[in-house]
Protein backbone atom coordinates (compact mmCIF):
# COMPACT_ATOMS: atom_id res chain seq x y z
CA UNK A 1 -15.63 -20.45 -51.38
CA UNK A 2 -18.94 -20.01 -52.29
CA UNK A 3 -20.15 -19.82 -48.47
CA UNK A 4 -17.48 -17.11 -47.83
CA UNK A 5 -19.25 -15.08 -50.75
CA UNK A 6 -22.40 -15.34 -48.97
CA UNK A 7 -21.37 -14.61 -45.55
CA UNK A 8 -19.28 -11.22 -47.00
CA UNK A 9 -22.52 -10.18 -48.66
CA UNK A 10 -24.41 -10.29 -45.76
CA UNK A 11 -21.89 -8.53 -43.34
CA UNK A 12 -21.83 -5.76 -46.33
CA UNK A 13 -25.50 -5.38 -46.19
CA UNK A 14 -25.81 -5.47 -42.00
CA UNK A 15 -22.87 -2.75 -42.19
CA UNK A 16 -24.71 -0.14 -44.95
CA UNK A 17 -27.97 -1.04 -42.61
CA UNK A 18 -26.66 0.90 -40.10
CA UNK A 19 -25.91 3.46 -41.72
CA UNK A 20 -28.86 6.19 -40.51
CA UNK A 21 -30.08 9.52 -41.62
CA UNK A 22 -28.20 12.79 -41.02
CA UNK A 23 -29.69 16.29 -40.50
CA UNK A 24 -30.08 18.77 -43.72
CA UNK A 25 -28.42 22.31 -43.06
CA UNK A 26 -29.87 25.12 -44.62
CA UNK A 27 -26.90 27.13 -46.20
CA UNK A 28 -27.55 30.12 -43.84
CA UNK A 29 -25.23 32.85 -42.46
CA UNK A 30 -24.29 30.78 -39.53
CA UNK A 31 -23.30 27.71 -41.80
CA UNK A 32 -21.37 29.56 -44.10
CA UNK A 33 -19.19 31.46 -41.57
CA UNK A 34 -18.15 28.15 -39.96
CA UNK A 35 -17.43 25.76 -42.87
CA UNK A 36 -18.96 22.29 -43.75
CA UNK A 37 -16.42 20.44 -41.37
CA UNK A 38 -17.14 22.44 -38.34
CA UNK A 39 -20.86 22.17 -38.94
CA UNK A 40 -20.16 18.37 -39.29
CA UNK A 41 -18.41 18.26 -36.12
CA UNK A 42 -21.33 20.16 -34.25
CA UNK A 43 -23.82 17.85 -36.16
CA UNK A 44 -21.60 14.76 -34.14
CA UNK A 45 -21.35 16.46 -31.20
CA UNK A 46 -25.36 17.22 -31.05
CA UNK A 47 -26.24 13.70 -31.83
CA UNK A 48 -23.57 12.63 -29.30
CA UNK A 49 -25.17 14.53 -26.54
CA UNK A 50 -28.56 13.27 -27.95
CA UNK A 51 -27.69 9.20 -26.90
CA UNK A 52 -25.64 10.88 -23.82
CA UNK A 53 -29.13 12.54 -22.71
CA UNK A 54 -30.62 9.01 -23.67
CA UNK A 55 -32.20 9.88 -26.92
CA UNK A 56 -32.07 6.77 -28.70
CA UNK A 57 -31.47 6.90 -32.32
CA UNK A 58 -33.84 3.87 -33.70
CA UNK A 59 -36.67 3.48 -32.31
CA UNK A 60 -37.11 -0.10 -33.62
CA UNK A 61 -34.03 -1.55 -34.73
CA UNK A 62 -34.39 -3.38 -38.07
CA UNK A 63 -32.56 -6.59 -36.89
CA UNK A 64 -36.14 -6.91 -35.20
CA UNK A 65 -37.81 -6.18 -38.57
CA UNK A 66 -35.68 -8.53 -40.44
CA UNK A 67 -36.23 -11.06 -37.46
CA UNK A 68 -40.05 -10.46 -37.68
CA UNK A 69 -40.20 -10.63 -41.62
CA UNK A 70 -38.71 -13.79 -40.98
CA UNK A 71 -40.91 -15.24 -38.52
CA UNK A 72 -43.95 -14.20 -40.80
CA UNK A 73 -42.22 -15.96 -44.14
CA UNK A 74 -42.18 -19.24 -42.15
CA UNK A 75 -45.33 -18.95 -40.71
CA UNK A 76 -47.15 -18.07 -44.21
CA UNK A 77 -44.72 -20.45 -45.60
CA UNK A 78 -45.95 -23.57 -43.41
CA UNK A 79 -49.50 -22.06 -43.67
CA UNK A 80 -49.37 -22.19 -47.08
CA UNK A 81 -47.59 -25.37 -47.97
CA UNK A 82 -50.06 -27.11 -45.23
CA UNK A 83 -52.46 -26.63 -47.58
CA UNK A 84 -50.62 -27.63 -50.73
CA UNK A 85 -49.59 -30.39 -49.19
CA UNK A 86 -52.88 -31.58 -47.81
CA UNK A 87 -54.36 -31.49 -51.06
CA UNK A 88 -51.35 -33.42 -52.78
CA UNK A 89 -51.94 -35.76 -49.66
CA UNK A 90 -48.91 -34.74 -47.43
CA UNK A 91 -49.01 -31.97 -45.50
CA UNK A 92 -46.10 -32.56 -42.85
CA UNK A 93 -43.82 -32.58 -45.62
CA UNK A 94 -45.48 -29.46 -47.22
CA UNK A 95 -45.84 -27.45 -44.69
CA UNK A 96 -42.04 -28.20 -43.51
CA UNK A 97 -41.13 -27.21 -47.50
CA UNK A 98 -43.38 -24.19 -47.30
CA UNK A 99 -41.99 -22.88 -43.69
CA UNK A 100 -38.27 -23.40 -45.06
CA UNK A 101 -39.15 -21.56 -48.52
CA UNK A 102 -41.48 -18.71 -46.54
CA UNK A 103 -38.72 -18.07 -43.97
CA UNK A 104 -36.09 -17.65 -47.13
CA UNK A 105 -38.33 -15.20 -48.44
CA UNK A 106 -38.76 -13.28 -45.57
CA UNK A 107 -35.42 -13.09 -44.51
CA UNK A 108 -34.73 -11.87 -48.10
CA UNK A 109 -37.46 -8.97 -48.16
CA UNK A 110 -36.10 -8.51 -44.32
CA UNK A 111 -32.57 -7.10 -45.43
CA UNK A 112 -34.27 -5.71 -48.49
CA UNK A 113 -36.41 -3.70 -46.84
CA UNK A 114 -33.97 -2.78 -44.07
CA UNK A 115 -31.02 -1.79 -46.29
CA UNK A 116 -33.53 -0.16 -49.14
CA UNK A 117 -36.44 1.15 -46.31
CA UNK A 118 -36.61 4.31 -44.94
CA UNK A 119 -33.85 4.64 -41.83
CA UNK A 120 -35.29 7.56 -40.07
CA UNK A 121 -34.39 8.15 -36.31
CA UNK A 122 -37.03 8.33 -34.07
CA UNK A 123 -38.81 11.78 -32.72
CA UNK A 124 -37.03 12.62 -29.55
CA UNK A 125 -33.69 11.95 -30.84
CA UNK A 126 -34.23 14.17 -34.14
CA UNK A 127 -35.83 16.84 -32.02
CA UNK A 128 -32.94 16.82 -29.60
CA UNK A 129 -30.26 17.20 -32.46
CA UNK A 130 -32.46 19.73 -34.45
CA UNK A 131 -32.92 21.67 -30.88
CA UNK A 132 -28.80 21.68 -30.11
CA UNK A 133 -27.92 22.75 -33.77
CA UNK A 134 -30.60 25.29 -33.82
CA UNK A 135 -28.97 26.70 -30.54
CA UNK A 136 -25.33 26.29 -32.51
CA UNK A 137 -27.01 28.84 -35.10
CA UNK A 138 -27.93 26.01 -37.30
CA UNK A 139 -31.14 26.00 -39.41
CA UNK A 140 -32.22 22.36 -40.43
CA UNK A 141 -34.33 21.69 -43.10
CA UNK A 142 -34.71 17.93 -42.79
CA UNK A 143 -33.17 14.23 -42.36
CA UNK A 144 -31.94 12.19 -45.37
């Protein structure tokens, strides 16, 4: 039961890590004539034709920065606990306990930072959607 709790938590998290930031509409002429859910439907159809044009969204992905905050956890982890363990007089073991404990904790700040960071599409992509909504009659003020 308890592993099921775990593995929901963790699908949760991947799924709201997805999640990515939208473009701000000033409340212009334009915006008000249309209505929120047309302008939502043009903001879908921009960033559709954005990835059609091959804009890509992220420009990093953060499974590779919860993949890399991993890799560093261990490494500082088995770093670290080498030299616990070499002054305690075993350093295979620490260094194994260190890698295990290093790579928890930067798996942990991985989906932290990756669910709680910053999600902001890279520049082509926003430029492309700002570009087609501006043409729409759009003005956009930012991303959130």
């Amino acid at each position: 039961m308890n592993r099921r709790r775990i593995s929901a938590v963790f699908i949760l998290l991947m799924l709201s890590a997805c999640s990515g930031a939208r473009p701000v509409l000033y409340p212009n002429a334009h915006m008000q004539s249309v209505g929120k859910e047309a302008a939502e439907q043009d903001i879908e159809a921009c960033k559709q034709s954005a990835e059609s044009a091959g804009a890509e969204q992220s420009s990093g992905g953060k499974g590779g920065r919860v993949a890399t905050s991993t890799a560093v956890g261990a490494g500082v982890g088995a770093a670290s606990g080498a030299v616990g363990g070499a002054i305690s007089g075993g350093a295979g073991r620490g260094s194994m306990i260190g890698a295990a404990s290093g790579a928890v904790w930067g798996l942990l700040t991985g989906l932290f930072h990756a669910v709680a960071g910053p999600s902001q599409p890279n520049q082509a992509y926003t430029n492309f959607v700002n570009r087609c909504l501006q043409e729409k009659g759009y003005e956009v003020t930012g991303w959130q």
